[in-house]
Structure formats: C-alpha cells, structure tokens
C-alpha atoms as a PDB file:
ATOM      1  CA  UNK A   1     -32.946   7.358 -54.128  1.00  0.00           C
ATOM      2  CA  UNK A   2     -30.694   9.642 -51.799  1.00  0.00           C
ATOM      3  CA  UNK A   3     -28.698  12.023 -54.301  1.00  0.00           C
ATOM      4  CA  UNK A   4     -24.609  13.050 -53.977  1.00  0.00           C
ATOM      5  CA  UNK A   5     -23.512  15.857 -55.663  1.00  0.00           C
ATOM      6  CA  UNK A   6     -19.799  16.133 -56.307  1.00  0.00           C
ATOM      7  CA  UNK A   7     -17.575  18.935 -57.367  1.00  0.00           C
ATOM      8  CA  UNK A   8     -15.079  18.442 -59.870  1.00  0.00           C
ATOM      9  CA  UNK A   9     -12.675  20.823 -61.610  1.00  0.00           C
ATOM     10  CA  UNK A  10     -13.917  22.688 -64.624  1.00  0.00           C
ATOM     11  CA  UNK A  11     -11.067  21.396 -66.516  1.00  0.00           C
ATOM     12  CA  UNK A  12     -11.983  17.387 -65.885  1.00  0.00           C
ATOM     13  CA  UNK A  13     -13.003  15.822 -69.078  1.00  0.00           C
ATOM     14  CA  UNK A  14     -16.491  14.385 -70.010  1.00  0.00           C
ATOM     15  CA  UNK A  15     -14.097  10.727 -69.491  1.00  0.00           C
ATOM     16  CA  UNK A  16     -13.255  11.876 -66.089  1.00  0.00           C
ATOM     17  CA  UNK A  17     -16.120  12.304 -65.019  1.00  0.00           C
ATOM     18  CA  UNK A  18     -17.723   9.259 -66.134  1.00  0.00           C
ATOM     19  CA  UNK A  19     -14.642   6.960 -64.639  1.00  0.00           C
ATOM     20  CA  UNK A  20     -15.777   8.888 -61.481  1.00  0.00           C
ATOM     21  CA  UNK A  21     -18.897   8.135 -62.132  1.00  0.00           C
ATOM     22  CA  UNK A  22     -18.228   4.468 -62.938  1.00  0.00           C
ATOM     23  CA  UNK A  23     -16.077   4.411 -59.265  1.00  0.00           C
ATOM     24  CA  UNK A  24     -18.920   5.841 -57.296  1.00  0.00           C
ATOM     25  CA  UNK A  25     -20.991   2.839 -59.035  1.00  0.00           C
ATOM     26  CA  UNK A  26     -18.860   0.003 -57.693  1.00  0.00           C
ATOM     27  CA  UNK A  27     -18.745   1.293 -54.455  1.00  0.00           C
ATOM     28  CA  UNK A  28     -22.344   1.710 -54.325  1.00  0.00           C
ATOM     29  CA  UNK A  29     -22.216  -1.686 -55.655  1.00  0.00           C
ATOM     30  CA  UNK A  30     -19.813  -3.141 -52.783  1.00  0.00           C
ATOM     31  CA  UNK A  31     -21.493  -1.236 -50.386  1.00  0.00           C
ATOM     32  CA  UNK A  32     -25.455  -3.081 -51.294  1.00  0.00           C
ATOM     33  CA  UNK A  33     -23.580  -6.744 -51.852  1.00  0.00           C
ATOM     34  CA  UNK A  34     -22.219  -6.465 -48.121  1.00  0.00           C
ATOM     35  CA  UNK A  35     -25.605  -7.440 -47.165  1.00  0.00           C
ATOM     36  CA  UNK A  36     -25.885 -10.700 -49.407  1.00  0.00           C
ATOM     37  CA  UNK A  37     -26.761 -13.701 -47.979  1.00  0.00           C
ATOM     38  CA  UNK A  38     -26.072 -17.027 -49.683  1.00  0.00           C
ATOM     39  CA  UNK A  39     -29.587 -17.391 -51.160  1.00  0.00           C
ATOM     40  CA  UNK A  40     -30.081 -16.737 -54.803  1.00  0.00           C
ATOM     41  CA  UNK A  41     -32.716 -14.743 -54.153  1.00  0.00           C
ATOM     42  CA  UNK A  42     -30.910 -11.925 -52.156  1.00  0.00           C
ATOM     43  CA  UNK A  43     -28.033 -11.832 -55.275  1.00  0.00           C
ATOM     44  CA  UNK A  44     -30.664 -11.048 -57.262  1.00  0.00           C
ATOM     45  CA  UNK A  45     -32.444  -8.595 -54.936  1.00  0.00           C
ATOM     46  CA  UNK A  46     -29.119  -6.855 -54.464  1.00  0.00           C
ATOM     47  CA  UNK A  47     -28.613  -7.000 -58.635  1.00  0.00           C
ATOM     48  CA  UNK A  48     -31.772  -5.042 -59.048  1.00  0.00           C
ATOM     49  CA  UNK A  49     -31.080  -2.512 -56.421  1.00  0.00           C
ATOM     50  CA  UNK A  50     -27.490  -1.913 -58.390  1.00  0.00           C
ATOM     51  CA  UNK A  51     -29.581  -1.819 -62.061  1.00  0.00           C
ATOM     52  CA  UNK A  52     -31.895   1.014 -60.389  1.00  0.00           C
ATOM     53  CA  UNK A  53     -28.723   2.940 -59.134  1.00  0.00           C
ATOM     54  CA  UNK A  54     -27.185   2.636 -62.726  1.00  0.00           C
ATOM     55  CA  UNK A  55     -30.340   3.667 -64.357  1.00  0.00           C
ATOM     56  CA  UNK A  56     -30.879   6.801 -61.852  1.00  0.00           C
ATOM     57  CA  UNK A  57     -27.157   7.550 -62.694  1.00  0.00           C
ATOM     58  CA  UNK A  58     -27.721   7.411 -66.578  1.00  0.00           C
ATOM     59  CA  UNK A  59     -24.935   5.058 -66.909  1.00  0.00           C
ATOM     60  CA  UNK A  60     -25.021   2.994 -70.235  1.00  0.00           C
ATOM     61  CA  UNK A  61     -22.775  -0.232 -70.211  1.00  0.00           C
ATOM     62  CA  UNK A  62     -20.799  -0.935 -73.211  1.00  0.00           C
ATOM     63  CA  UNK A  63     -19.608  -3.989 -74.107  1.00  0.00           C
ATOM     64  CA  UNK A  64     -16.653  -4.838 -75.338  1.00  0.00           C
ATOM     65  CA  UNK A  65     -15.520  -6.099 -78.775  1.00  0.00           C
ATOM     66  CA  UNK A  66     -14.569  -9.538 -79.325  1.00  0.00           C
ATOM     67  CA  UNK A  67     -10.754 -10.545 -79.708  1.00  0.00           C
ATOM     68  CA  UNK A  68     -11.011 -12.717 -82.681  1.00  0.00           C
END
C-alpha cells in the first residue's frame, strides 16, 4: 500500500479528522470500483481491495442503531 500523508490544522478535532478520513475512503473507494466489470467476481475483488484500504487506515465501521 502507497501511503498519503495530510496536514491538517492543530485545532481540527479527533471527528474531523476521521470525516476526512472517512472522505479519503470513498474516494479511494470510487476510484478502485471504476475498474469493475459486470462479473461478480471483480465486485468482490474490488470489495476486498477497499476492506484492505480500511484495515491499513484503522477505520472501524459502526453501525447504526435501529429506529424502532
């Protein structure tokens, strides 16, 4: 894995940095799913490239409660 370092104010919070975090993520995402092909097979390729990214990154998904 190729490694970005970005620079962000001293004064961004810890939730900041993760939405920043969670941006780079999707574009990384986009970026990898521009070369899907129909076949199930590539999706999934492309879904374990993005879980690799996302563990590298440290980033932990949380789901959301439930409305009831």
């Amino acid at each position: 894995m190729q490694e970005i370092i970005l620079k962000c104010p001293d004064d961004f919070t810890k939730e900041q940095m993760s939405f920043i975090k969670l941006s780079a993520l999707s574009q990384i995402s986009a970026e990898i799913r521009k070369t899907l092909a129909i076949p199930q097979a590539d999706i999934d390729a492309c879904d374990v490239k993005v879980a690799e990214v996302k563990e590298a990154m440290g980033i932990v998904e949380v789901e959301e409660p439930k409305k009831e």
